[in-house]
Protein backbone atom coordinates (compact mmCIF):
# COMPACT_ATOMS: atom_id res chain seq x y z
CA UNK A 1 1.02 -4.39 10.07
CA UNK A 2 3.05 -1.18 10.74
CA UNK A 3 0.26 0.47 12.63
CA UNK A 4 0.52 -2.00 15.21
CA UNK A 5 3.43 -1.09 15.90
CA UNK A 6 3.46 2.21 16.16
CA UNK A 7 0.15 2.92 16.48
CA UNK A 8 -1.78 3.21 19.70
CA UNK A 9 -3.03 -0.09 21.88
CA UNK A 10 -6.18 -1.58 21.20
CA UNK A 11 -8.03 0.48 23.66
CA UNK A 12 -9.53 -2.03 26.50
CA UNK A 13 -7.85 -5.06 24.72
CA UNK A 14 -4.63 -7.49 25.68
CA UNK A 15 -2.22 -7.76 23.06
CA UNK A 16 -1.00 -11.29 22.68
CA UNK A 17 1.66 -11.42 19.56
CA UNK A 18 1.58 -14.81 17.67
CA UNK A 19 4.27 -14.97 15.39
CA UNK A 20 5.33 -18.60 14.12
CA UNK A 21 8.21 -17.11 12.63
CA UNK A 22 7.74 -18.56 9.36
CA UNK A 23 6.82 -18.09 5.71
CA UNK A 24 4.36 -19.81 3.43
CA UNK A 25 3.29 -23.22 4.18
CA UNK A 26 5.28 -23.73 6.85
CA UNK A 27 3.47 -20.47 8.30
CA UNK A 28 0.15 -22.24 7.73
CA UNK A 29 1.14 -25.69 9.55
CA UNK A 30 2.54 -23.99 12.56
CA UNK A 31 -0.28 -20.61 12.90
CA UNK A 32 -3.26 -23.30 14.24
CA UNK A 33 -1.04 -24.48 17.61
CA UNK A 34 0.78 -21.13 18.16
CA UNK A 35 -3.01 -19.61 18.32
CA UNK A 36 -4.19 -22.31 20.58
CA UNK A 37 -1.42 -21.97 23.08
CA UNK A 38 -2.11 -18.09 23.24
CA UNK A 39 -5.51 -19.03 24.91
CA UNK A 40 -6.57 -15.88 23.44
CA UNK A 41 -10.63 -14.58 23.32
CA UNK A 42 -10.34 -13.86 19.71
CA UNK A 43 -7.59 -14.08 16.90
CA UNK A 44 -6.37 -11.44 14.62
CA UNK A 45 -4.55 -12.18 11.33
CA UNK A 46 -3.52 -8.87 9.67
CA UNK A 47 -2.88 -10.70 6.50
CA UNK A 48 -4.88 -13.65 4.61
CA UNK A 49 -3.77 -16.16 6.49
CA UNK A 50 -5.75 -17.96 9.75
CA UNK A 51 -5.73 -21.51 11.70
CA UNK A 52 -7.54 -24.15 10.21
CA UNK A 53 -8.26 -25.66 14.00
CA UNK A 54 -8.62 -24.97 17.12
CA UNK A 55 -11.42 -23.03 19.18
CA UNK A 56 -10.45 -19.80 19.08
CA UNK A 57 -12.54 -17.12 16.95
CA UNK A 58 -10.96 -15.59 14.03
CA UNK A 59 -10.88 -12.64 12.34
CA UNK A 60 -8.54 -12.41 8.88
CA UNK A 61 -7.74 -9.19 7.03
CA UNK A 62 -7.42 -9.52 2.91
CA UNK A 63 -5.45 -6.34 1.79
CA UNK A 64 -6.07 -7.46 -2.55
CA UNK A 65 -5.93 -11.15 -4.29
CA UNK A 66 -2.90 -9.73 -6.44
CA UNK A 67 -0.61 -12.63 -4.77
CA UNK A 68 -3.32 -15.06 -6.34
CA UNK A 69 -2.41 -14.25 -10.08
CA UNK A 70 0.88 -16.03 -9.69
CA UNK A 71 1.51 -19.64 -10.45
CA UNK A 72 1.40 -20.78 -6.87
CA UNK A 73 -3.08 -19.80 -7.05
CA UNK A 74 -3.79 -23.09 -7.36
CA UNK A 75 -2.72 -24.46 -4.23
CA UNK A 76 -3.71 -21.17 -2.23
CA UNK A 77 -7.33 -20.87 -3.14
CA UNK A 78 -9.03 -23.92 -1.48
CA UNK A 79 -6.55 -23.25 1.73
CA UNK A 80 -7.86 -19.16 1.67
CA UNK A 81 -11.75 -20.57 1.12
CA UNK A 82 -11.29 -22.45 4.06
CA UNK A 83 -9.88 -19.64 6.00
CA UNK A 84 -12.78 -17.97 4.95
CA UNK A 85 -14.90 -20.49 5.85
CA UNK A 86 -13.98 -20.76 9.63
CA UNK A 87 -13.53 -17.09 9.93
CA UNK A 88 -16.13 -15.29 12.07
CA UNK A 89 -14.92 -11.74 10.46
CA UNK A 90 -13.03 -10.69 7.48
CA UNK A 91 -11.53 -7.13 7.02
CA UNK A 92 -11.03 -5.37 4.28
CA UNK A 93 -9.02 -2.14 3.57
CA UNK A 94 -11.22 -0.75 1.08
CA UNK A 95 -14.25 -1.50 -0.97
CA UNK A 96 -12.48 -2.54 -3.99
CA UNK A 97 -10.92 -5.24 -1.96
CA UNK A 98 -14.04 -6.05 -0.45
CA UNK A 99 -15.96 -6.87 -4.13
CA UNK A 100 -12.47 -8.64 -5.15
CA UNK A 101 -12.78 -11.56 -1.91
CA UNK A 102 -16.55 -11.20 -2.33
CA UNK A 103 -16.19 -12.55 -6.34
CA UNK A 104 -13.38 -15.07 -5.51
CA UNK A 105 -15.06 -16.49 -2.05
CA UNK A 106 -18.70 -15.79 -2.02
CA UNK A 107 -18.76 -17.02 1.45
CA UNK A 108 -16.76 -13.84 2.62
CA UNK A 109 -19.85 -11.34 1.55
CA UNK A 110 -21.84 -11.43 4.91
CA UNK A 111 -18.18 -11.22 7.06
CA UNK A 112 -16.39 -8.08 5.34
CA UNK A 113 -16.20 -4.99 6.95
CA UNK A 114 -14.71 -2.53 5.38
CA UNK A 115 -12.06 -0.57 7.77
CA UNK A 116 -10.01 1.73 5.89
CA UNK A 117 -6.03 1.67 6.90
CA UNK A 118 -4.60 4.63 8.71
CA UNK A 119 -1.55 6.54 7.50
CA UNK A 120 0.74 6.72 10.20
CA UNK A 121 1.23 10.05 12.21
CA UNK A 122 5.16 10.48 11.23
CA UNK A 123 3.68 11.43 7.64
CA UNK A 124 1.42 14.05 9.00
CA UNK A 125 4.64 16.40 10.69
CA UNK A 126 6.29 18.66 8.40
CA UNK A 127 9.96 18.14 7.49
CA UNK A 128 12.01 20.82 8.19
CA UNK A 129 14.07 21.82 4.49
CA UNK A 130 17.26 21.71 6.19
CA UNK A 131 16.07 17.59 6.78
CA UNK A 132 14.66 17.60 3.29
CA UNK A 133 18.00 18.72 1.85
CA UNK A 134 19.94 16.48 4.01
CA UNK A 135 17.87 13.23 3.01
CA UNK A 136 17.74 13.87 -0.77
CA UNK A 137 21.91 13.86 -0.95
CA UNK A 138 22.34 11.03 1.34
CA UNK A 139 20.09 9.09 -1.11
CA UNK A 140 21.92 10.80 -4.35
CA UNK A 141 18.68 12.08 -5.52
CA UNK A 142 18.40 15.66 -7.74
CA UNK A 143 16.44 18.88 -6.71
CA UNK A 144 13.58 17.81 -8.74
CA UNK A 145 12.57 13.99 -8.72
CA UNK A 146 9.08 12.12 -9.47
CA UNK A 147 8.75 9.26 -6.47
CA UNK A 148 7.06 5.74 -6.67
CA UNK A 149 6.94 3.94 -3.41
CA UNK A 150 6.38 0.12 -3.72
CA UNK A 151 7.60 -3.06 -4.91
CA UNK A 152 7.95 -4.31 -8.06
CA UNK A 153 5.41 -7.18 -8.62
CA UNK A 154 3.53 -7.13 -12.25
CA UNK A 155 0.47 -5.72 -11.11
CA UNK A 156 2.55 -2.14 -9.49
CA UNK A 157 2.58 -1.45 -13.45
CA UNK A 158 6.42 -0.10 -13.24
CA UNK A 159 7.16 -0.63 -17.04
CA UNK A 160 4.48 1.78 -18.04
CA UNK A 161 5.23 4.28 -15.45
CA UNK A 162 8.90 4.64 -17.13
CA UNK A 163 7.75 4.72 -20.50
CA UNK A 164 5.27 7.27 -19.18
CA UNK A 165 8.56 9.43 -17.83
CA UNK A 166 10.73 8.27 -21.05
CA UNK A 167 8.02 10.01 -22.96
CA UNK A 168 7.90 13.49 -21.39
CA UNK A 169 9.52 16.68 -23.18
CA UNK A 170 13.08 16.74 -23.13
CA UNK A 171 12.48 20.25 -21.03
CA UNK A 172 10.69 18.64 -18.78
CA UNK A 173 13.31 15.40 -18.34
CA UNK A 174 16.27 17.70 -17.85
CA UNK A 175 17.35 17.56 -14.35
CA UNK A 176 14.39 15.32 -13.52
CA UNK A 177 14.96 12.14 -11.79
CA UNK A 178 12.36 9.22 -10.93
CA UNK A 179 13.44 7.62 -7.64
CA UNK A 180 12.28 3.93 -6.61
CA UNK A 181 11.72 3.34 -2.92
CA UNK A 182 10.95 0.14 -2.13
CA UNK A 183 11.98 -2.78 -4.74
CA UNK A 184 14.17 -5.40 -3.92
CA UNK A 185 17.90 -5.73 -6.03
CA UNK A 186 16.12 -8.55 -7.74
CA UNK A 187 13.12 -6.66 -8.98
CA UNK A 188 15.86 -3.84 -9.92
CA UNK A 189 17.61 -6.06 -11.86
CA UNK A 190 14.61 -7.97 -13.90
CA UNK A 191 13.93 -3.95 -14.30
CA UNK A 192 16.86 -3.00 -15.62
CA UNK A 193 16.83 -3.69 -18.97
CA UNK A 194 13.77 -1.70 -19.91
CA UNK A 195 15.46 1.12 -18.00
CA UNK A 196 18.23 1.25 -20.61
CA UNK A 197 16.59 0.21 -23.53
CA UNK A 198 14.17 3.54 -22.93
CA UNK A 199 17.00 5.45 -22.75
CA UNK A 200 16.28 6.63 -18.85
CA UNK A 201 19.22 5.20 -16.94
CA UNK A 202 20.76 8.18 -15.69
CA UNK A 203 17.55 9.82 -14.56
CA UNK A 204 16.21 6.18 -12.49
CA UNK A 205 17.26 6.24 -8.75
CA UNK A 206 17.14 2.22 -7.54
CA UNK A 207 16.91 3.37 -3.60
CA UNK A 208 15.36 -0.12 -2.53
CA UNK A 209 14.28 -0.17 1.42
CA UNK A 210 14.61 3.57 2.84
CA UNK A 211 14.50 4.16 6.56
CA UNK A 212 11.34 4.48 7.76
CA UNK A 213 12.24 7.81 9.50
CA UNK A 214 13.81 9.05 6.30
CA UNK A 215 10.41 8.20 4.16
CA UNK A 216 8.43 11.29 5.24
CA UNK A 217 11.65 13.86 3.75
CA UNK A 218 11.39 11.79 0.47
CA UNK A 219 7.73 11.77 -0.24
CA UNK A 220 7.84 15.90 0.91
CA UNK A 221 10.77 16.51 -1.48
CA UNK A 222 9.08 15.28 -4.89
CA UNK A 223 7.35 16.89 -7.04
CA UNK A 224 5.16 14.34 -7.05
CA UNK A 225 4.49 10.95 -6.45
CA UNK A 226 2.97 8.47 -9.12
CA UNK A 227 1.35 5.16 -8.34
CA UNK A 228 0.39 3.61 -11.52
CA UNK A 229 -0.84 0.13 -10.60
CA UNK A 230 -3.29 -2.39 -12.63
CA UNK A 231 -4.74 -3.65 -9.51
CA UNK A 232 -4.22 -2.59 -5.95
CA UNK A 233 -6.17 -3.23 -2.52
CA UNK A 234 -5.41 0.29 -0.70
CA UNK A 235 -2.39 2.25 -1.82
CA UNK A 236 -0.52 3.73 0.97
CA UNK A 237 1.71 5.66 -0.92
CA UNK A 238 -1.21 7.46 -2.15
CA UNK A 239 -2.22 8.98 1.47
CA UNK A 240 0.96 8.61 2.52
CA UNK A 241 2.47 11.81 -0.13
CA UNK A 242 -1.34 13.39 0.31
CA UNK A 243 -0.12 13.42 4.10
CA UNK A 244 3.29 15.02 3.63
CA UNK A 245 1.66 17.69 1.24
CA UNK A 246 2.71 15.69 -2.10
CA UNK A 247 0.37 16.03 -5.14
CA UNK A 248 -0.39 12.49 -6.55
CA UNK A 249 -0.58 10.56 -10.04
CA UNK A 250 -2.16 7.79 -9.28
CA UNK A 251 -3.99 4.74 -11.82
CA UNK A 252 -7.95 4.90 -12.08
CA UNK A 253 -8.34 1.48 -11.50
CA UNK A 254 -9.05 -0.83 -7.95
CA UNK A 255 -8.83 0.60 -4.75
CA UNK A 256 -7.15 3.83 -5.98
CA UNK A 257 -9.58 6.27 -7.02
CA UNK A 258 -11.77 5.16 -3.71
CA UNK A 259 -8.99 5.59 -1.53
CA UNK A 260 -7.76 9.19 -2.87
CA UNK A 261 -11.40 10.36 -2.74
CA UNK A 262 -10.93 13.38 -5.41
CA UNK A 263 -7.66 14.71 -4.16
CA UNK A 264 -5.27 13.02 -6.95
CA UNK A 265 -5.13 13.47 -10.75
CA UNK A 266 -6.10 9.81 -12.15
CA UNK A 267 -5.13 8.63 -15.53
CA UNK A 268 -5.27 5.27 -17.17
CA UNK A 269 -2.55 3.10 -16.83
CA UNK A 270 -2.43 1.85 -20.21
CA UNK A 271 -2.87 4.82 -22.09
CA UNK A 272 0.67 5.81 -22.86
CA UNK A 273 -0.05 8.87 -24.28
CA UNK A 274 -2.35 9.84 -21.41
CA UNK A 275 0.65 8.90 -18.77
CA UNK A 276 2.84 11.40 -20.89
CA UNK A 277 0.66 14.30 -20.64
CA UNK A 278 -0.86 13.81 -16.71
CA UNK A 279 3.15 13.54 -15.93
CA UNK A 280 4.07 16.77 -18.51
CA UNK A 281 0.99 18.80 -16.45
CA UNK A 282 1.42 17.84 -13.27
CA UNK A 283 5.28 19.04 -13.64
CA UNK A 284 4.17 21.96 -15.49
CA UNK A 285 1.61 23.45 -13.35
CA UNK A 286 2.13 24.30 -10.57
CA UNK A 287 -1.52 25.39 -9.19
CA UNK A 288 -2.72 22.01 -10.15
CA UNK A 289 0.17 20.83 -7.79
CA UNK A 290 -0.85 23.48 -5.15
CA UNK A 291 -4.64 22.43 -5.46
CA UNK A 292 -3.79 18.66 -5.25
CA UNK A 293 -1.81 19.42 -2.40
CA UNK A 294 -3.83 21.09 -0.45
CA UNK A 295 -7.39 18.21 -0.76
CA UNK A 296 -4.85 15.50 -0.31
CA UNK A 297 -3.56 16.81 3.42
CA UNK A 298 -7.71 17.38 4.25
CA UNK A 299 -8.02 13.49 2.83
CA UNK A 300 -5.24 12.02 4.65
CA UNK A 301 -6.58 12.93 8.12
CA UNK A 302 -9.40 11.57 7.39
CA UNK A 303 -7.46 8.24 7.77
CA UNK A 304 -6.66 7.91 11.31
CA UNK A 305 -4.86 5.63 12.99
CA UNK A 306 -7.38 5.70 16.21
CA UNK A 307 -10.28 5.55 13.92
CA UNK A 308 -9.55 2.30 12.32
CA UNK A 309 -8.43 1.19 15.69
CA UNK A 310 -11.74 1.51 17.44
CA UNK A 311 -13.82 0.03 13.90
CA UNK A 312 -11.46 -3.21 14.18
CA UNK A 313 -12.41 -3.76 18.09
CA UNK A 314 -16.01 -3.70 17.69
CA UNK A 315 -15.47 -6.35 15.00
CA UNK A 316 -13.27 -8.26 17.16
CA UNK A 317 -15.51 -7.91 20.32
CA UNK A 318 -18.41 -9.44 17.88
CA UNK A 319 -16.24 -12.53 16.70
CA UNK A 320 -15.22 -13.12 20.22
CA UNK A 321 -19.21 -12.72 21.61
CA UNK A 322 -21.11 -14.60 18.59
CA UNK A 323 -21.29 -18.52 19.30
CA UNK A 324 -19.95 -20.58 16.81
């Protein structure tokens, strides 16, 4: 993940990278003998997947199931039971997460720990406006934008959020722009058409993959940032904007209203109406947006990247220790 490589060291542990340097299956046939010839103490898979031999204790994170809602679930499910299986830890971001692997792999239950995910420290320094300014017309973005950071899978719920900014007050829409960090041109383009056929295209911004050093200036120039997902195993945007002083719209359902801990306005996902009128208030007031502002910096720190560090070595120093 991207706190392991900018984060600190494991403190007192060898880093040995194992990297197979390929994607889905193929990922899964070569992981087992690039782990063995590490001769490693204990394994680390920051995603869901993990050797299915070999002698060398494992520990695999699961971030959310979302990926097993597609039509590939079939054939992933009795591999990821295994996994879970032969695993002497599993990690999970959050406590949603942890009940979702719980109910799909019972086995899981006495393995999770829960170790929430830090935000990284770039978010925490404040952008000067001179960089602010700077970012926002390099990107082609207006004075006053609504942000969603993500991809574009089904579950990130990015139909409702634009009928949920088609819907606001014509005062509130003028000048308003919603920018898109993080889709892919294919996503944008299966998006597309809902975009025009709600009327919105000149306010959307399709920005794709930002910079990571130019991600900070964007989440601390909006007005706010909305995450309006169905399902969702952490959220990073979330504490990423609470970090850069952002106020945050985020769904009430998974790991969200865990993870932002009282410092974002929540708001059903499928309640169009509701969208509508959390978006028309949160542009509208502006002590709401102070207040929100304000608990989300004390709830980001909270979320440190040393923290989480020291929580996943003592569960990697107890796979490595426990016999079989």
């Amino acid at each position: 993940g991207a706190f392991m490589s900018t984060g600190p060291r494991l403190p007192g542990i060898e880093l040995i990278p194992v990297a197979p340097r390929a994607s889905g299956w193929r990922d899964v046939a070569l992981l087992p003998g690039a782990v063995a010839r590490a001769r490693a103490d204990v394994f680390w898979s920051p995603y869901h997947k993990g050797p299915l031999w070999g002698g060398t204790p494992t520990v695999v994170s699961f971030h959310d199931l979302t990926f097993l809602h597609g039509a590939t679930a079939f054939a992933w499910r009795p591999y990821l039971a295994a996994v879970v299986r032969r695993a002497r830890g599993v990690v999970c971001g959050s406590h949603a997460a942890r009940r979702e692997v719980e109910a799909a792999f019972p086995a899981a239950a006495p393995k999770i720990e829960v170790i929430p995910y830090p935000v990284a420290g770039r978010f925490f320094s404040p952008v000067a406006p001179g960089v602010r300014v700077s970012v926002r017309q390099r990107l082609g973005l207006p004075d006053r934008y609504v942000l969603y950071v993500g991809n574009g899978r089904p579950h990130k719920n990015l139909p409702g959020l634009l009928k949920g900014f088609s819907g606001l007050p014509n005062a509130d829409r003028r000048g308003l722009g919603l920018a898109l960090v993080g889709l892919s041109d294919a996503e944008w383009r299966g998006l597309e058409p809902e975009v025009r056929r709600l009327g919105v295209h000149g306010s959307v911004r399709h920005l794709g993959r930002v910079p990571d050093d130019d991600l900070p200036a964007c989440y601390a120039g909006a007005i706010a940032v909305a995450l309006l997902s169905r399902a969702e195993g952490f959220g990073y945007p979330v504490l990423e904007a609470m970090a850069c002083g952002t106020p945050v719209l985020a769904a009430d359902r998974g790991s969200l209203p865990e993870v932002s801990g009282g410092a974002a306005q929540l708001v059903d996902p499928d309640d169009q109406p509701a969208v509508v009128a959390a978006l028309h208030r949160m542009l509208a007031d502006r002590n709401l947006r102070a207040g929100l502002a304000a608990r989300g910096r004390l709830r980001a720190a909270a979320f440190t990247e040393i923290r989480f560090m020291q929580a996943l070595v003592d569960v990697l120093r107890k796979a490595a220790s426990r016999k079989g």
